[in-house]
Structure formats: C-alpha cells, structure tokens
PDB file of N, CA and C in Angstrom:
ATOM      1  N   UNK A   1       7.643 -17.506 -37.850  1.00  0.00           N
ATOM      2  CA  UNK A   1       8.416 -17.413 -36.617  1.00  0.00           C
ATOM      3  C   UNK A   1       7.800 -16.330 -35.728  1.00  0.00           C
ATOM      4  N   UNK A   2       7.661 -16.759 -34.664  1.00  0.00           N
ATOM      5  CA  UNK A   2       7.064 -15.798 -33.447  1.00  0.00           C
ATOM      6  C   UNK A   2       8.246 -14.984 -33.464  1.00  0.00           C
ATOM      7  N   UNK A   3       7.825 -13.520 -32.927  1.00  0.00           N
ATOM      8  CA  UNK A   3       8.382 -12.229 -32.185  1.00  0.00           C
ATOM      9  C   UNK A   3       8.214 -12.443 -30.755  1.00  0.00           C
ATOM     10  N   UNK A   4       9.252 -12.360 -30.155  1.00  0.00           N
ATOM     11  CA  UNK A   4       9.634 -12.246 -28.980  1.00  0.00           C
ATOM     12  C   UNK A   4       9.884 -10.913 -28.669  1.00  0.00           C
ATOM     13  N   UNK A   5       9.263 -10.761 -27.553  1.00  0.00           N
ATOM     14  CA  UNK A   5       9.575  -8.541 -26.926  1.00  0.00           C
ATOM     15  C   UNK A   5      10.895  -8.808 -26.274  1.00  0.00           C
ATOM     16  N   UNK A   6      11.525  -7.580 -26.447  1.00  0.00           N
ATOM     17  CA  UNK A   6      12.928  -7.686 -25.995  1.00  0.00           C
ATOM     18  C   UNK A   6      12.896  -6.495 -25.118  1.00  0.00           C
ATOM     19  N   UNK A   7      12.141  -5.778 -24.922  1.00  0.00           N
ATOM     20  CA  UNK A   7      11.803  -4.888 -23.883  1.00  0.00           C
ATOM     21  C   UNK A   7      10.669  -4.754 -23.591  1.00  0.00           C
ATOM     22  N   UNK A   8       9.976  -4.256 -22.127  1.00  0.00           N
ATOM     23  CA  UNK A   8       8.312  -3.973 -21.631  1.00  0.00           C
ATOM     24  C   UNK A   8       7.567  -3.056 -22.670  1.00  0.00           C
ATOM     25  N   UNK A   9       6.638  -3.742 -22.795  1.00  0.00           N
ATOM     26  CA  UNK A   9       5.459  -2.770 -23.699  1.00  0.00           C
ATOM     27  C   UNK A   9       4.769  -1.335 -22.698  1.00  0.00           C
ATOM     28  N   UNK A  10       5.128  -1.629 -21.545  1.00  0.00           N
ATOM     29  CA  UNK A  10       4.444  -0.873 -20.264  1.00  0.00           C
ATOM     30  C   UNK A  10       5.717   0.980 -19.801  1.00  0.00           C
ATOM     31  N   UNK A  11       6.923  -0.143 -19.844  1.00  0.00           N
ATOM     32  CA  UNK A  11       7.937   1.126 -19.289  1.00  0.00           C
ATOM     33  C   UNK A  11       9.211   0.791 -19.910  1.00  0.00           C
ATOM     34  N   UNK A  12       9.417   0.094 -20.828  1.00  0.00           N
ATOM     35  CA  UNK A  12      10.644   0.168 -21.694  1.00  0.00           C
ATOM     36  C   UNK A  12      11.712  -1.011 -20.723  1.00  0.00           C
ATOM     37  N   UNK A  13      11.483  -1.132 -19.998  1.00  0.00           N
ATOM     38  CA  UNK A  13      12.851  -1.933 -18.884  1.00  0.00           C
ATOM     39  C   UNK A  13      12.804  -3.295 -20.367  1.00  0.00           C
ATOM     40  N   UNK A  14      14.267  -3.550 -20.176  1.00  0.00           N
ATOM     41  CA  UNK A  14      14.985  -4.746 -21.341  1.00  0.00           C
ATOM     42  C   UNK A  14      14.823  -5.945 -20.450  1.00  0.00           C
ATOM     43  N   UNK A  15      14.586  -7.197 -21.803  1.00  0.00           N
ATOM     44  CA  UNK A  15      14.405  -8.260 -20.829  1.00  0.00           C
ATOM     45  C   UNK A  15      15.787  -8.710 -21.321  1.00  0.00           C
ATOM     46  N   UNK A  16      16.230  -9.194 -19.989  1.00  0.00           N
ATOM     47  CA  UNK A  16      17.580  -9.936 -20.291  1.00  0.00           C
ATOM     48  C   UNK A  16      17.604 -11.575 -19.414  1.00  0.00           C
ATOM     49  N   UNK A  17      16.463 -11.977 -18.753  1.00  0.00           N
ATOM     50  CA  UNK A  17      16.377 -13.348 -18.839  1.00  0.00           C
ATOM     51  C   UNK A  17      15.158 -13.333 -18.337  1.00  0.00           C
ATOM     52  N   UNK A  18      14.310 -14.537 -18.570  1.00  0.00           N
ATOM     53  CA  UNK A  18      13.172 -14.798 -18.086  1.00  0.00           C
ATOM     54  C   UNK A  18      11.894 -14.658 -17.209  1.00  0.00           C
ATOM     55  N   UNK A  19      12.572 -14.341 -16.234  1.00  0.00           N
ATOM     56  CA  UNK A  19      11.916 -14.152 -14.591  1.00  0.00           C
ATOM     57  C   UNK A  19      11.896 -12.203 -15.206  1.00  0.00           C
ATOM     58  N   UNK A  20      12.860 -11.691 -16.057  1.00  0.00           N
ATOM     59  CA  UNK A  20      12.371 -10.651 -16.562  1.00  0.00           C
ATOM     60  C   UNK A  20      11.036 -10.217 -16.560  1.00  0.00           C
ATOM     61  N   UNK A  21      10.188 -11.332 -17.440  1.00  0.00           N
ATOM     62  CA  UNK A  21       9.028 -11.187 -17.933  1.00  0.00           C
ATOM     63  C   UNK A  21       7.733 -11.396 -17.078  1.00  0.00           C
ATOM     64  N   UNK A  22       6.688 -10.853 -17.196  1.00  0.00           N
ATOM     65  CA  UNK A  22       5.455 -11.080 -16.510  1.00  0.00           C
ATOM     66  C   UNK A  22       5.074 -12.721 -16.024  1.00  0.00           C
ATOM     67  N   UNK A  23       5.360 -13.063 -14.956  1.00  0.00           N
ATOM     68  CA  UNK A  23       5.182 -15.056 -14.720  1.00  0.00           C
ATOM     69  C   UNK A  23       6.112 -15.373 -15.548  1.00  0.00           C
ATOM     70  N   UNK A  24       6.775 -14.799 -15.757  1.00  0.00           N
ATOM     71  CA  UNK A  24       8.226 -15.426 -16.386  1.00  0.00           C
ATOM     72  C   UNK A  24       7.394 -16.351 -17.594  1.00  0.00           C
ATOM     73  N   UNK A  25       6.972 -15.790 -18.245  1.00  0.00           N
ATOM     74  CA  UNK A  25       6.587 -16.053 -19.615  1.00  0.00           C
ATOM     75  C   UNK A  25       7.135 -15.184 -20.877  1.00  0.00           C
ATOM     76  N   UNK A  26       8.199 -16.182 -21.446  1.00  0.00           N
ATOM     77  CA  UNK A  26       8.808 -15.332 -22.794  1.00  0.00           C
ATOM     78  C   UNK A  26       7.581 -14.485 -23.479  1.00  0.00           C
ATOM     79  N   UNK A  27       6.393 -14.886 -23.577  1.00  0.00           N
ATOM     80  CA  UNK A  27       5.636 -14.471 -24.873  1.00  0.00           C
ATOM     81  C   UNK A  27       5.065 -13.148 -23.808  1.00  0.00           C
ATOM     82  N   UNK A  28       5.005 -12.938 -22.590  1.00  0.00           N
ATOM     83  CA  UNK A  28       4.116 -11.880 -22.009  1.00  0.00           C
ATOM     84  C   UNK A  28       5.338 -10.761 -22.175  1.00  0.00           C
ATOM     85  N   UNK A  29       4.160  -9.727 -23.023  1.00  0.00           N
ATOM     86  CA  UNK A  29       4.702  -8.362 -23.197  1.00  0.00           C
ATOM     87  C   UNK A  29       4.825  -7.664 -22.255  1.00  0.00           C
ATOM     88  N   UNK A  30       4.637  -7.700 -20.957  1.00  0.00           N
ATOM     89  CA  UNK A  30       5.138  -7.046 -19.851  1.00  0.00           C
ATOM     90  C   UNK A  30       5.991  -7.659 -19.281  1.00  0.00           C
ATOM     91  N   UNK A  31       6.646  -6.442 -18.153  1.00  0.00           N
ATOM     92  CA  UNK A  31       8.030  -7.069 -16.904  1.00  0.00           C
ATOM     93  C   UNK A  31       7.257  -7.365 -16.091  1.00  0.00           C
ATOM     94  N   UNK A  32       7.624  -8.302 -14.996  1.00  0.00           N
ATOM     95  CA  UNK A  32       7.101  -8.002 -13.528  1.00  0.00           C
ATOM     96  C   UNK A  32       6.610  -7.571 -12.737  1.00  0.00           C
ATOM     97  N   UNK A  33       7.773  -6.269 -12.443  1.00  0.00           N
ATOM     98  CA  UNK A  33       7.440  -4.920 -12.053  1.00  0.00           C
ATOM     99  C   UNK A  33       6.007  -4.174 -12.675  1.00  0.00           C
ATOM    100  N   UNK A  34       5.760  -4.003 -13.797  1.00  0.00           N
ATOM    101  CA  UNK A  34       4.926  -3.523 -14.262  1.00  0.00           C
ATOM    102  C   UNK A  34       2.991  -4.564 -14.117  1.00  0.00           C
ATOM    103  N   UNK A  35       3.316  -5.219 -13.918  1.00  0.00           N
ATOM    104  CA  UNK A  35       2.193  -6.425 -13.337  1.00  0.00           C
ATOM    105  C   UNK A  35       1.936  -6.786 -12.273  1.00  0.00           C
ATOM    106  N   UNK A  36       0.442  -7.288 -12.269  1.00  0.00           N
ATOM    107  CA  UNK A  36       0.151  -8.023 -10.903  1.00  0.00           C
ATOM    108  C   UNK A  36       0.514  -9.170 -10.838  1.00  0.00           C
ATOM    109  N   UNK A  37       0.105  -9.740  -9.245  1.00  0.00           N
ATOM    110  CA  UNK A  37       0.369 -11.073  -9.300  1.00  0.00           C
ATOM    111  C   UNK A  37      -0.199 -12.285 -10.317  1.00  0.00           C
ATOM    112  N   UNK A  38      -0.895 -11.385 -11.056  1.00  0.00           N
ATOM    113  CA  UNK A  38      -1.849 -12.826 -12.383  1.00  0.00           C
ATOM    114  C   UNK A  38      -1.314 -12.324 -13.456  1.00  0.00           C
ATOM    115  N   UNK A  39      -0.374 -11.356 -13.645  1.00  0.00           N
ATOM    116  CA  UNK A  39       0.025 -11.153 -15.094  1.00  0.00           C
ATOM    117  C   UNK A  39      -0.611 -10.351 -15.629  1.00  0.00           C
ATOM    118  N   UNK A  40      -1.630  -9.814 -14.816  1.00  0.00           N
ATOM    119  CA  UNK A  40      -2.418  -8.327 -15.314  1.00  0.00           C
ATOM    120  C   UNK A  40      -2.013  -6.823 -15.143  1.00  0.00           C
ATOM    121  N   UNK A  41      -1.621  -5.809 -16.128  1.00  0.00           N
ATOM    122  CA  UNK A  41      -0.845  -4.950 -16.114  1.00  0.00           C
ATOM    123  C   UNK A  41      -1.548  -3.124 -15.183  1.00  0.00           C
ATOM    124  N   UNK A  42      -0.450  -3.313 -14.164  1.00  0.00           N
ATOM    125  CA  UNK A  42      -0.903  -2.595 -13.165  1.00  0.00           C
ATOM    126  C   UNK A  42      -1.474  -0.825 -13.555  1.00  0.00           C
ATOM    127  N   UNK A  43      -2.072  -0.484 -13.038  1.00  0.00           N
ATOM    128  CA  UNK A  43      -2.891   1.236 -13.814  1.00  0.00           C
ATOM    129  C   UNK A  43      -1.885   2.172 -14.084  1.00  0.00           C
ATOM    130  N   UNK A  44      -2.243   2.873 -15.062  1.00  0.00           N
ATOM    131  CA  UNK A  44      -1.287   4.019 -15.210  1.00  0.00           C
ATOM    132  C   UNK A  44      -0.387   4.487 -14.611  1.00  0.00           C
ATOM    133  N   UNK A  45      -1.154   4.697 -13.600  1.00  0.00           N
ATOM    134  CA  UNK A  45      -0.856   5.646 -12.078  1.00  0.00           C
ATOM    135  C   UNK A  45       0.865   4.941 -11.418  1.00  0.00           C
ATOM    136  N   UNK A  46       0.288   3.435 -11.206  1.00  0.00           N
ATOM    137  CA  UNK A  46       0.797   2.957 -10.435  1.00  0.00           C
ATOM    138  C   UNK A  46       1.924   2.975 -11.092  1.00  0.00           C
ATOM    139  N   UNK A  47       2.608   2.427 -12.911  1.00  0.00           N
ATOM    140  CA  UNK A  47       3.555   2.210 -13.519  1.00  0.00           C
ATOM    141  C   UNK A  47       4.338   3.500 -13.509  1.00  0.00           C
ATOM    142  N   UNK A  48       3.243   4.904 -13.681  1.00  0.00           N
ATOM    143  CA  UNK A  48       3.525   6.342 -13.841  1.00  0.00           C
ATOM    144  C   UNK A  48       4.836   6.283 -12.594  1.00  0.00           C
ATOM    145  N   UNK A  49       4.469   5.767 -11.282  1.00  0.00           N
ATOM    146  CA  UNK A  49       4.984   6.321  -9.951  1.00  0.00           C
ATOM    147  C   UNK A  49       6.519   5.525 -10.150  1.00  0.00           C
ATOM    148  N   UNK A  50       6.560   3.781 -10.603  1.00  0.00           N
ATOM    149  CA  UNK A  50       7.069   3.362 -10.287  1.00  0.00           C
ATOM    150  C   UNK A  50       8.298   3.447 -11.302  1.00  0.00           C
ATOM    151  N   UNK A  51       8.286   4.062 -12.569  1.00  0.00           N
ATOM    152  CA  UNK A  51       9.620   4.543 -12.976  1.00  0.00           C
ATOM    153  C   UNK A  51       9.626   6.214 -12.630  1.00  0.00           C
ATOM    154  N   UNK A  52       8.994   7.193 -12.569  1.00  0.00           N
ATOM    155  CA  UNK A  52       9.498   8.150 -12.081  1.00  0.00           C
ATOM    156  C   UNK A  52      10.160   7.603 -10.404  1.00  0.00           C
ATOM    157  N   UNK A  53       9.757   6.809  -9.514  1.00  0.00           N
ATOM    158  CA  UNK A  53      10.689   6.650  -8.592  1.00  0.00           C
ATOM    159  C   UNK A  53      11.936   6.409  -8.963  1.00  0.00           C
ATOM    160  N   UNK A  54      12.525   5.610  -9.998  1.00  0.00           N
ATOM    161  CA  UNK A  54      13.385   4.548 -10.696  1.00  0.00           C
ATOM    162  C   UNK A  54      14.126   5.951 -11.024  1.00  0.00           C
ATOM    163  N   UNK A  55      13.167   7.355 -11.622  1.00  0.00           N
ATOM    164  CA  UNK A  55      14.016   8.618 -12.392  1.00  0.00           C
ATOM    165  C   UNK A  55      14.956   9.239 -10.818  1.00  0.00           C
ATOM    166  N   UNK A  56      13.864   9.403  -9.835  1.00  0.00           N
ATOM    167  CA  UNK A  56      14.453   9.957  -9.015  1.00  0.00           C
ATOM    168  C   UNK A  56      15.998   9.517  -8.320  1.00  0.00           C
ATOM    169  N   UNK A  57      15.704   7.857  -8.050  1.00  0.00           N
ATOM    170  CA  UNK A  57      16.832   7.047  -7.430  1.00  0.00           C
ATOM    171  C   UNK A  57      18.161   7.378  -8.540  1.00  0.00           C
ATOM    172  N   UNK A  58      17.860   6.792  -9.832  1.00  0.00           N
ATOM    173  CA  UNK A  58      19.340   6.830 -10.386  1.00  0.00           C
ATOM    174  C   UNK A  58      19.589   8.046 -11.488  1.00  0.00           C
ATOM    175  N   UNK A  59      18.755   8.912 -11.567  1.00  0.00           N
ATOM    176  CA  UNK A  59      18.911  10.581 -11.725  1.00  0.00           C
ATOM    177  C   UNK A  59      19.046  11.237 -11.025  1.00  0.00           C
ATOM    178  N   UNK A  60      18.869  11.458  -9.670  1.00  0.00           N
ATOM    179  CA  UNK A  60      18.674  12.449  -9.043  1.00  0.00           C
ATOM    180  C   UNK A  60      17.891  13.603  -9.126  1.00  0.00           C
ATOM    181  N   UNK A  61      16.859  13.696  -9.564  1.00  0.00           N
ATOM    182  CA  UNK A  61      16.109  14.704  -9.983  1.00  0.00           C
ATOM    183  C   UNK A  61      15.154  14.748  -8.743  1.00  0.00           C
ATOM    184  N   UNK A  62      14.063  15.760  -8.834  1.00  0.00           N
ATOM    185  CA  UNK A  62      12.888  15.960  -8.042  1.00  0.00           C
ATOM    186  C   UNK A  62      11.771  15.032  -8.859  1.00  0.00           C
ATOM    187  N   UNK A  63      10.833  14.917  -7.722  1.00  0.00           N
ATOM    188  CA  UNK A  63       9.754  13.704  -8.426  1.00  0.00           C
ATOM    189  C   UNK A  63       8.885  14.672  -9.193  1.00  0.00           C
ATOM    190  N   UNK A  64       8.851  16.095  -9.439  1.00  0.00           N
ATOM    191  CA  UNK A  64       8.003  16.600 -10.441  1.00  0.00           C
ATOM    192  C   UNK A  64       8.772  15.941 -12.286  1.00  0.00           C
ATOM    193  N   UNK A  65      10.154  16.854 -11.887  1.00  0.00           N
ATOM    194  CA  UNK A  65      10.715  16.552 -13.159  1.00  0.00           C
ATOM    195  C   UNK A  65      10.798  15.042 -13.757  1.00  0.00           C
ATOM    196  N   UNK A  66      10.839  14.126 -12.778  1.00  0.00           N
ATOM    197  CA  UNK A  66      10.706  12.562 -12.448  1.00  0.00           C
ATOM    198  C   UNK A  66       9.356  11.988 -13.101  1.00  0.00           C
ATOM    199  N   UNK A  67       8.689  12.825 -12.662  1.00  0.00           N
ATOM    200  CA  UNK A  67       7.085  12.106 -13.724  1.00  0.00           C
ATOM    201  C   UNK A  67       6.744  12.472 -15.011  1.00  0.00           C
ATOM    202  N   UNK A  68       7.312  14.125 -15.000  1.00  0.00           N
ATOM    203  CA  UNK A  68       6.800  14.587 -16.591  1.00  0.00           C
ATOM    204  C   UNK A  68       8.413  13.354 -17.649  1.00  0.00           C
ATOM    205  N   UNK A  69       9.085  13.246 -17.127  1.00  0.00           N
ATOM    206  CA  UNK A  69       9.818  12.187 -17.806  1.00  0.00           C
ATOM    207  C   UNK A  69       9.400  10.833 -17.971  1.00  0.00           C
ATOM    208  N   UNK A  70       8.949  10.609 -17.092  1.00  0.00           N
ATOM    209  CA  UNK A  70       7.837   9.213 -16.933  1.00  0.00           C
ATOM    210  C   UNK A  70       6.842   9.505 -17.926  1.00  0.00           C
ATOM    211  N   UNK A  71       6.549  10.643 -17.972  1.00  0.00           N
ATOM    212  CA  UNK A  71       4.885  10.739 -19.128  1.00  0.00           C
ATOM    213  C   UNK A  71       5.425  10.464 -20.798  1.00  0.00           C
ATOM    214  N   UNK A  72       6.801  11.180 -20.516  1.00  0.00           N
ATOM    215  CA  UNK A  72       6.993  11.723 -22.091  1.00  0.00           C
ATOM    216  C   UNK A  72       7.594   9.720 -22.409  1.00  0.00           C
ATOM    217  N   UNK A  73       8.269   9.043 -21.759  1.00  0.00           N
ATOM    218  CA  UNK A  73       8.596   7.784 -21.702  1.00  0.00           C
ATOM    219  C   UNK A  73       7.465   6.858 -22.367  1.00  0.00           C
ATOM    220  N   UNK A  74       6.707   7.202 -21.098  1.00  0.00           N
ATOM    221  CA  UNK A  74       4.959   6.054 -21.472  1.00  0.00           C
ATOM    222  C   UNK A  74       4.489   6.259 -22.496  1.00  0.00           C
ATOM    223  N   UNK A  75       4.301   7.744 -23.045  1.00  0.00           N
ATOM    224  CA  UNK A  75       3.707   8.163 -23.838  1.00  0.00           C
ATOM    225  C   UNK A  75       4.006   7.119 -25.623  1.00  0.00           C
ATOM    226  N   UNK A  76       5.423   7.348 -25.575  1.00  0.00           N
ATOM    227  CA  UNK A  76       5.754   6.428 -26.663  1.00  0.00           C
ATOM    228  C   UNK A  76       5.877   4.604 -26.789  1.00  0.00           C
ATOM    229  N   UNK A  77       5.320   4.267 -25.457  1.00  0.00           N
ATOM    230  CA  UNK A  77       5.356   2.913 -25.109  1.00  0.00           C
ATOM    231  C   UNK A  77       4.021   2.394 -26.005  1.00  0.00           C
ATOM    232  N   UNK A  78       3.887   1.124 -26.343  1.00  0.00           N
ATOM    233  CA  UNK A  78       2.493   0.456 -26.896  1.00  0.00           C
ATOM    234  C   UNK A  78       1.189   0.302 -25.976  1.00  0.00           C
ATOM    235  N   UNK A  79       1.712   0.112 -24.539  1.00  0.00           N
ATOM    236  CA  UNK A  79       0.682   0.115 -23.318  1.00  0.00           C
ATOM    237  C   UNK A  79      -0.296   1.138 -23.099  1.00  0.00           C
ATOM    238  N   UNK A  80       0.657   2.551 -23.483  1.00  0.00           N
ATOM    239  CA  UNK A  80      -0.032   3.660 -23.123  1.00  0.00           C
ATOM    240  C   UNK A  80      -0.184   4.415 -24.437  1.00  0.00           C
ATOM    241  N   UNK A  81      -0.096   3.972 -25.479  1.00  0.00           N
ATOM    242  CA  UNK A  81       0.217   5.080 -26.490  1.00  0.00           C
ATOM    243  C   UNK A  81      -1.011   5.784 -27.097  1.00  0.00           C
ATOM    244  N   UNK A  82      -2.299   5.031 -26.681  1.00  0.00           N
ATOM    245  CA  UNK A  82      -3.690   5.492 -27.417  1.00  0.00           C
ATOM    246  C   UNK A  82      -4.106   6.351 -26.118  1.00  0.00           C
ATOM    247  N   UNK A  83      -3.037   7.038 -24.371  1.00  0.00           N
ATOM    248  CA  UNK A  83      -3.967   7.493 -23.521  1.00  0.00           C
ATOM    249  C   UNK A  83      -3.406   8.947 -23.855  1.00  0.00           C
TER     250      UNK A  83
END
C-alpha cells in the first residue's frame, strides 16, 4: 500500500483536499504554495519568505523573529533537512 503525505515536505501546511497538493496530485509531496507552475519546488529563499510572511500575518511578530521561526520550522522538514 502506497503512503500518502498528509502534510508539505517543504513547510509543514496539512493537506486537507486535493487542489492542496502540488497540480493537485495526491502522490506530490509538496503544497502549491510551495511550487511552481510545473510542480517544481520553489528555492529556499522564496519558501523561507513565504511562511515567515504567514508568521508575521497570523502571529504578529516582526519579520526578523518571523524567519528565524521559519528556519527552525524548515530545518526539521524533509525538503530542507540535509541544508
């Protein structure tokens, strides 16, 4: 039996239906958000920015404290875990 990801390998976001997933493919280990338009998973940088924005909006924090939370996040993700 196949394993299905139940959350992003990239930034942790949960999949809770389809269009969740990268081209809305159950088997792609990334979200959306975290991908390009071909299903190729966008640079560090870019994923780095786009949940520390996500920290700032529904934390309220400053975008310093916002990224080193983003690092310590990625850090334990499968995407980023060998950087």
């Amino acid at each position: 039996m196949e394993k299905k990801c139940t959350s992003c390998a990239s930034c942790g976001f949960e999949f809770t239906k389809p269009e969740d997933h990268a081209l809305g493919d159950l088997n792609h280990e990334y979200c959306f958000v975290c991908t390009n338009e071909d299903g190729s998973l966008k640079s560090y940088e870019e994923v780095l920015a786009i949940i520390a924005e996500e920290f700032v909006h529904s934390q309220g924090i400053d975008m310093k404290a916002a990224e080193e939370m983003a690092r310590e996040v990625m850090a334990k993700l499968p995407a980023w875990s060998g950087r």
